[in-house]
Protein backbone atom coordinates (compact mmCIF):
# COMPACT_ATOMS: atom_id res chain seq x y z
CA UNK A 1 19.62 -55.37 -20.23
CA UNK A 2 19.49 -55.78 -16.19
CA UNK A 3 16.88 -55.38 -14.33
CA UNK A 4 18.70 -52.12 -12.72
CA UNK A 5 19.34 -50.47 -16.07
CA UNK A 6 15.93 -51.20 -17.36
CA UNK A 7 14.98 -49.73 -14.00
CA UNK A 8 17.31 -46.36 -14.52
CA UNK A 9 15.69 -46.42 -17.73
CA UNK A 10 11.76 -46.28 -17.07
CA UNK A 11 12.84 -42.97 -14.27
CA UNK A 12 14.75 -41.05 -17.17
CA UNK A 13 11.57 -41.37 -19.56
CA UNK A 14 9.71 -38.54 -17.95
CA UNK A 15 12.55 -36.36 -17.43
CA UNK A 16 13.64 -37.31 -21.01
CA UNK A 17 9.97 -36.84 -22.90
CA UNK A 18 9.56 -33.42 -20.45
CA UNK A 19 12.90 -32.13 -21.53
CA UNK A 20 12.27 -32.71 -25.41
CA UNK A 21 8.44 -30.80 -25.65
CA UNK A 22 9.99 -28.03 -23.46
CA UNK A 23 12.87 -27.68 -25.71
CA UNK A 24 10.72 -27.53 -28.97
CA UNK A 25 9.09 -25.02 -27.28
CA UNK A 26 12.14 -23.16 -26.26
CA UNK A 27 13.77 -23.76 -29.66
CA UNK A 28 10.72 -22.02 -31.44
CA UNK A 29 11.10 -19.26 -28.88
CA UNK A 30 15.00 -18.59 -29.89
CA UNK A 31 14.34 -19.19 -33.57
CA UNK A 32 11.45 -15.90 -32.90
CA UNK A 33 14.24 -13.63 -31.64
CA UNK A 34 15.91 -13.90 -34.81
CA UNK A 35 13.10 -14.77 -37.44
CA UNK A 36 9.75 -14.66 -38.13
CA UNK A 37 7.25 -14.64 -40.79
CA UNK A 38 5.57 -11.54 -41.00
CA UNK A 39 6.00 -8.74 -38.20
CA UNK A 40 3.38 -9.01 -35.41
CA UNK A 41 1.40 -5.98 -36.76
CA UNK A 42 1.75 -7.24 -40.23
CA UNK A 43 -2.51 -7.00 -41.17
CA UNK A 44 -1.70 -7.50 -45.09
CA UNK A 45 -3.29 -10.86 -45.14
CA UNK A 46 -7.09 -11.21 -45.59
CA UNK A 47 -8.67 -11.96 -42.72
CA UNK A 48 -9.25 -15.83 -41.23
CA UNK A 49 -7.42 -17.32 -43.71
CA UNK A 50 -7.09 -21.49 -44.04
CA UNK A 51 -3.35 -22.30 -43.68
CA UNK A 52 -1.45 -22.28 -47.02
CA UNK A 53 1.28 -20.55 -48.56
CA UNK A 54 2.24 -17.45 -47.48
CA UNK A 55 0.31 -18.01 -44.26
CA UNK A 56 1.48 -21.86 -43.56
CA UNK A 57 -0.91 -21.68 -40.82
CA UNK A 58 -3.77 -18.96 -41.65
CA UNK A 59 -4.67 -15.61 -40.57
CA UNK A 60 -6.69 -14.49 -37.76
CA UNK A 61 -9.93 -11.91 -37.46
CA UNK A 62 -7.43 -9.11 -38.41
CA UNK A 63 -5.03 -10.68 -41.45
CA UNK A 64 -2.34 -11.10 -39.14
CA UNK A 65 0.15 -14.22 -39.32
CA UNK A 66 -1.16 -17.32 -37.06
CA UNK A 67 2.47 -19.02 -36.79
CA UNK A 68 4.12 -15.33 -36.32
CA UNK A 69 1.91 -14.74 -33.20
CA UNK A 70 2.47 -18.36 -32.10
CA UNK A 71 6.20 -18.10 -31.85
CA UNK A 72 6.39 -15.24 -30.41
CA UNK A 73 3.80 -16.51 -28.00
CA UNK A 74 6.58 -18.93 -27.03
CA UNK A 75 8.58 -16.24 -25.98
CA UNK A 76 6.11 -14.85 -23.78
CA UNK A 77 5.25 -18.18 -22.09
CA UNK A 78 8.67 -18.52 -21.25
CA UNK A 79 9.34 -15.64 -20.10
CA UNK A 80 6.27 -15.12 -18.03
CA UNK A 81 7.05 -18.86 -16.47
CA UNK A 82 10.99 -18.29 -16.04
CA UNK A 83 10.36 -14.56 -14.88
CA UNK A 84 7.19 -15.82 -12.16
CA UNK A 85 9.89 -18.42 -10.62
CA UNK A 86 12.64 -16.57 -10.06
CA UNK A 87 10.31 -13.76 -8.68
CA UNK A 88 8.49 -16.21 -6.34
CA UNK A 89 11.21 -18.62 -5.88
CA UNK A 90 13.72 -15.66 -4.19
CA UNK A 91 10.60 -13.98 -2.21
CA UNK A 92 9.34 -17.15 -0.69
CA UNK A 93 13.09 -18.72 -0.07
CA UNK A 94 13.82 -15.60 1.74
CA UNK A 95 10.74 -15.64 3.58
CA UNK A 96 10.55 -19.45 4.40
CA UNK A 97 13.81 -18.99 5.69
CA UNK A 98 12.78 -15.88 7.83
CA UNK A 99 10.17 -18.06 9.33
CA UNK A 100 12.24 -21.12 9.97
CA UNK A 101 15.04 -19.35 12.01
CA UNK A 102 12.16 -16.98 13.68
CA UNK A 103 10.59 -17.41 17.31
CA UNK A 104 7.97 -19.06 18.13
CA UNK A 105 5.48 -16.25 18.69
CA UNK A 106 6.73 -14.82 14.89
CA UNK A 107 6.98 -18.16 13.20
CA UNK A 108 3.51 -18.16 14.23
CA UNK A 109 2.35 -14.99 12.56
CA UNK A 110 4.45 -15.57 9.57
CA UNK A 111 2.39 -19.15 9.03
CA UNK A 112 -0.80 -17.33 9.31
CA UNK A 113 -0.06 -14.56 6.75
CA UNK A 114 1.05 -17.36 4.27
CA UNK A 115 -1.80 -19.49 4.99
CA UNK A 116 -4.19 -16.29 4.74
CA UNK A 117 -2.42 -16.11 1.13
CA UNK A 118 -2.52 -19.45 0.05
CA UNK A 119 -6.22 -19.65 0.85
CA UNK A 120 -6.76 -17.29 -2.09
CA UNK A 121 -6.64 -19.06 -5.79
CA UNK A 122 -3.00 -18.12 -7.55
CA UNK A 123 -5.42 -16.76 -10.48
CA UNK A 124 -7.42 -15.02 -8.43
CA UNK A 125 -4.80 -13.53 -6.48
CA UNK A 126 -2.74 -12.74 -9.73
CA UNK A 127 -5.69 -11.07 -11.13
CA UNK A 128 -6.77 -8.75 -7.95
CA UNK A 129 -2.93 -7.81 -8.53
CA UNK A 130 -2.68 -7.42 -12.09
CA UNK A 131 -6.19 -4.93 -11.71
CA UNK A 132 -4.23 -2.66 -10.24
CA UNK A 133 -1.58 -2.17 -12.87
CA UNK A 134 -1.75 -1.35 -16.45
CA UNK A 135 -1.62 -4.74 -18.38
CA UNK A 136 1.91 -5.71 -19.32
CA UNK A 137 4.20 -8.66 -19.72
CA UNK A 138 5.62 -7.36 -16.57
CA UNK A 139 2.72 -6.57 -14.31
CA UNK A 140 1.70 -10.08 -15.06
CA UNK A 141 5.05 -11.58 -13.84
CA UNK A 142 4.87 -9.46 -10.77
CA UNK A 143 1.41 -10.94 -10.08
CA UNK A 144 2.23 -14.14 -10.49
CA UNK A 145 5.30 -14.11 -8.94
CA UNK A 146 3.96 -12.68 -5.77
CA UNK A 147 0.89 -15.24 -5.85
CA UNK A 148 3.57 -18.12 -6.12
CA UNK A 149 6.13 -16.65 -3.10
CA UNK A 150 3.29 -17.61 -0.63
CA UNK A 151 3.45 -21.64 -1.76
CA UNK A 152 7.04 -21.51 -1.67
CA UNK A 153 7.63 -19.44 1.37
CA UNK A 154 5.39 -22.10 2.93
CA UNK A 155 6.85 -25.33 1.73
CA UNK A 156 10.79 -23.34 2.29
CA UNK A 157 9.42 -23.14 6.02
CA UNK A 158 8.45 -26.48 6.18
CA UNK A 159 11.69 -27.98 5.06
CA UNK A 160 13.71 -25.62 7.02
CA UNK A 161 12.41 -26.89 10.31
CA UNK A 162 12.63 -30.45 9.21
CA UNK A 163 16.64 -29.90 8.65
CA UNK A 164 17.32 -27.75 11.81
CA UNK A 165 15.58 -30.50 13.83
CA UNK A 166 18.55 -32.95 12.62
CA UNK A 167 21.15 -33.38 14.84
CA UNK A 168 24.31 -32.83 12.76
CA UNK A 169 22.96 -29.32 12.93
CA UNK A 170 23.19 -28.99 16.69
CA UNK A 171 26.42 -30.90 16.65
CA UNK A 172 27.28 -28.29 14.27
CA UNK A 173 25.95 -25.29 16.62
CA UNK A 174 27.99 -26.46 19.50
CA UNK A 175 31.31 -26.66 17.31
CA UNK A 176 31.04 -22.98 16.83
CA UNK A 177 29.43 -22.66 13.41
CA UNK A 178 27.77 -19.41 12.51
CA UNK A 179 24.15 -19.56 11.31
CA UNK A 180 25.07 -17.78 7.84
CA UNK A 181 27.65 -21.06 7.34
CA UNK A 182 25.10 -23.44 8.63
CA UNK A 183 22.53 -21.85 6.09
CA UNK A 184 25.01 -22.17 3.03
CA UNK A 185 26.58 -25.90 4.43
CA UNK A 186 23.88 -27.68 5.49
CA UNK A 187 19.99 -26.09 4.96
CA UNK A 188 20.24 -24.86 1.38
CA UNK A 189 21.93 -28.42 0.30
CA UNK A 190 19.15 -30.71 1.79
CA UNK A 191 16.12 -27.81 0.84
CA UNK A 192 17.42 -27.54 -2.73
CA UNK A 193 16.34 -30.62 -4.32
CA UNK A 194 12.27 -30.33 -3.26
CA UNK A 195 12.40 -26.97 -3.96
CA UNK A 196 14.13 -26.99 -7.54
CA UNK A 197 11.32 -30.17 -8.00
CA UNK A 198 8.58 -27.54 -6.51
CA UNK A 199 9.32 -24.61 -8.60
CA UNK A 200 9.77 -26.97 -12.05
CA UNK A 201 5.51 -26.95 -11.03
CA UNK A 202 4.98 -23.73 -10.63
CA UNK A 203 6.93 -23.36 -13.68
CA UNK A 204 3.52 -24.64 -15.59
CA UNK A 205 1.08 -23.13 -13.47
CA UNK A 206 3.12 -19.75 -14.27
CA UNK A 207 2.21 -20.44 -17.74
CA UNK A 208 -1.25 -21.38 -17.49
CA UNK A 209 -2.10 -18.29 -15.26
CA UNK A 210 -0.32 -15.75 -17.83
CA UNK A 211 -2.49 -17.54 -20.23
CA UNK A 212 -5.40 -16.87 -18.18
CA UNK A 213 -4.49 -13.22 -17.59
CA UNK A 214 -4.06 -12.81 -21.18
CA UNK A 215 -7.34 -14.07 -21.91
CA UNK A 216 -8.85 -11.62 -19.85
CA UNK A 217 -6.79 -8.93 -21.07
CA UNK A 218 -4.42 -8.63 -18.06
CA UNK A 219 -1.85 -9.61 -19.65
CA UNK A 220 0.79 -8.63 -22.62
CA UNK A 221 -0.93 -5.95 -24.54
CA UNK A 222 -1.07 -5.98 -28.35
CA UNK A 223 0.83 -5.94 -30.73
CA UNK A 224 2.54 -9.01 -28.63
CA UNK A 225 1.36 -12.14 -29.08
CA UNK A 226 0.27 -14.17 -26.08
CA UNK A 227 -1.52 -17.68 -26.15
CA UNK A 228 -4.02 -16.69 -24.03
CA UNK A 229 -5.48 -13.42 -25.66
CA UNK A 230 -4.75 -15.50 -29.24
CA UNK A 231 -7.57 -18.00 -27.73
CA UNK A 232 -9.33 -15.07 -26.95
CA UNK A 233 -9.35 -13.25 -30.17
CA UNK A 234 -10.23 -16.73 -31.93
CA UNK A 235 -13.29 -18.12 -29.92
CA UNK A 236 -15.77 -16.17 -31.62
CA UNK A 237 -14.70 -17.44 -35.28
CA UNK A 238 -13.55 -21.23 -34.05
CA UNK A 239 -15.99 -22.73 -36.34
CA UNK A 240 -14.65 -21.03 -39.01
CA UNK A 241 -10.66 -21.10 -38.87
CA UNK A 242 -10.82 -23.54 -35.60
CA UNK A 243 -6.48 -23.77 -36.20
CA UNK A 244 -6.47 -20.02 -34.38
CA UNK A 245 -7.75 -21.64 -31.49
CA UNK A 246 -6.62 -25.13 -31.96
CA UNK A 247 -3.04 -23.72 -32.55
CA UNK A 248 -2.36 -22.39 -29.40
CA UNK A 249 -4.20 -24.40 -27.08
CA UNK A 250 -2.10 -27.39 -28.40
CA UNK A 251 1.06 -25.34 -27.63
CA UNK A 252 0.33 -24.65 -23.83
CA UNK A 253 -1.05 -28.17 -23.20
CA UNK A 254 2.55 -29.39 -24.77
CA UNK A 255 4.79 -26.60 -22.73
CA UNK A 256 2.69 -27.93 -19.19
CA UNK A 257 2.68 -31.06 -19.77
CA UNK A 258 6.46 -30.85 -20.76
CA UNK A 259 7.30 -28.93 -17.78
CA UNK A 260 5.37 -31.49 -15.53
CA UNK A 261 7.10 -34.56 -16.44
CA UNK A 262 10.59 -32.62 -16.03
CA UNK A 263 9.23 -31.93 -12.64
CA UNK A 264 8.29 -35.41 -12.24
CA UNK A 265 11.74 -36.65 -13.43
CA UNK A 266 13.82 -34.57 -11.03
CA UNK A 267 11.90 -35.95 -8.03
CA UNK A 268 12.80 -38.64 -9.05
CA UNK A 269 16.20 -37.86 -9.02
CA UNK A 270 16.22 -36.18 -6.24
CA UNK A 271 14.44 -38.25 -4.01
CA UNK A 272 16.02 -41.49 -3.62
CA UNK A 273 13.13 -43.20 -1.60
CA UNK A 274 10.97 -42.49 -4.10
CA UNK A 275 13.60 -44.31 -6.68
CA UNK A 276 13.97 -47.26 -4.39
CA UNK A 277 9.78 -47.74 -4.39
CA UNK A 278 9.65 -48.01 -8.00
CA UNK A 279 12.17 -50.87 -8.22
């Protein structure tokens, strides 16, 4: 094997490792739209039960199914990650790219408003929103979402001024180009590849703070199963069926860490200087 391929190799093994623990994840998520154990109120089984048969993985405080609530815990992780990017991803792009083709005097006021928002913890700022609503799958998306638009707005801005600083954009400009066809030709092209990178991070921190608002009960209400209230149902009996907490703290440390090396794979890919240090 040559030195390049070996090379090519050691940069796919993130991206390859990421992409199989998010799609077990995913996988168990699909199979729960379909299939599952019991039902999610299902409170037949006695209560805190070791894993066996029927319950392959025990019961919790209330006889309900451990491996039911887990999967469809996977659903809710995913959709509270995919649901937080797309939300965040299409406020901030719009409003990174409001402050990149903006004046001077409102680029700066858009900067400070983002940096007034950043300052304030994504958790914290997801939970001051999330207060104010009645806890839901949805409210918690919302939250999130809106926490996240400020990071991306921010880092959108960033790399919007780096590109219309180029000069095959004012070489462009003086052929007669309209903005719109500059946007679509030339800034979204060269912006894409650190965003996509940037939101595959946010992806996990999406998941982590739904898991957070879940554990303090902003989050998906009963009878759906979330990680984060399943840790918080189960920390008060971990010393007697520890798999209730075990369980589903293993799953979001897999579904992060997953989604982190995917992130860390596509920079790779998508940076080429990056590529060309690590040969």
């Amino acid at each position: 094997m040559s030195a390049q391929a070996r090379t090519a190799r050691r940069r796919s093994l993130p991206l390859t490792a990421g992409c199989v623990l998010v799609g077990l994840v995913v996988a168990v998520a699909v199979v729960s739209l379909f299939w599952v154990p019991f039902t999610p109120d299902d409170t037949s089984g006695d209560r805190l039960m070791p894993p066996g048969l029927p319950h392959l993985l025990g019961t919790d405080k209330l006889g309900r199914d451990l491996l039911t609530q887990l999967m469809i815990g996977a659903r809710i992780a995913l959709a509270a990650g995919a649901g937080s990017v797309v939300l965040g991803g299409v406020i901030g792009l719009a409003a990174g790219l409001a402050a990149g083709f903006a004046t001077r005097w409102l680029d700066d006021v858009v900067s400070a408003l983002l940096d007034i928002l950043i300052a304030f913890p994504t958790l914290l700022l997801a939970m001051l929103v999330a207060a104010t609503q009645t806890a839901s799958l949805t409210s918690a998306i919302v939250a999130i979402g809106l926490a996240m638009s400020a990071i991306v707005a921010r880092l959108t801005r960033v790399l919007v001024k780096r590109v219309l600083a180029q000069d095959y954009i004012t070489a462009s400009r003086t052929s007669g180009t309209s903005w719109p066809r500059v946007i679509a030709e030339h800034v979204l092209p060269n912006i894409w590849p650190t965003l996509t990178v940037n939101l595959a991070l946010q992806f996990g921190l999406a998941v982590l703070a739904e898991a957070s608002l879940s554990y303090l009960g902003l989050g998906a209400p009963p009878p759906n199963a979330s990680w984060g209230r399943m840790l918080a149902e189960a920390q008060a009996s971990v010393f007697i069926a520890p798999v209730g907490v075990i369980a589903p703290g293993v799953l979001i440390v897999l579904l992060v860490v997953g989604v982190n090396l995917v992130a860390d794979g596509l920079r790779d890919v998508a940076d080429p200087t990056r590529r060309r240090r690590r040969r």
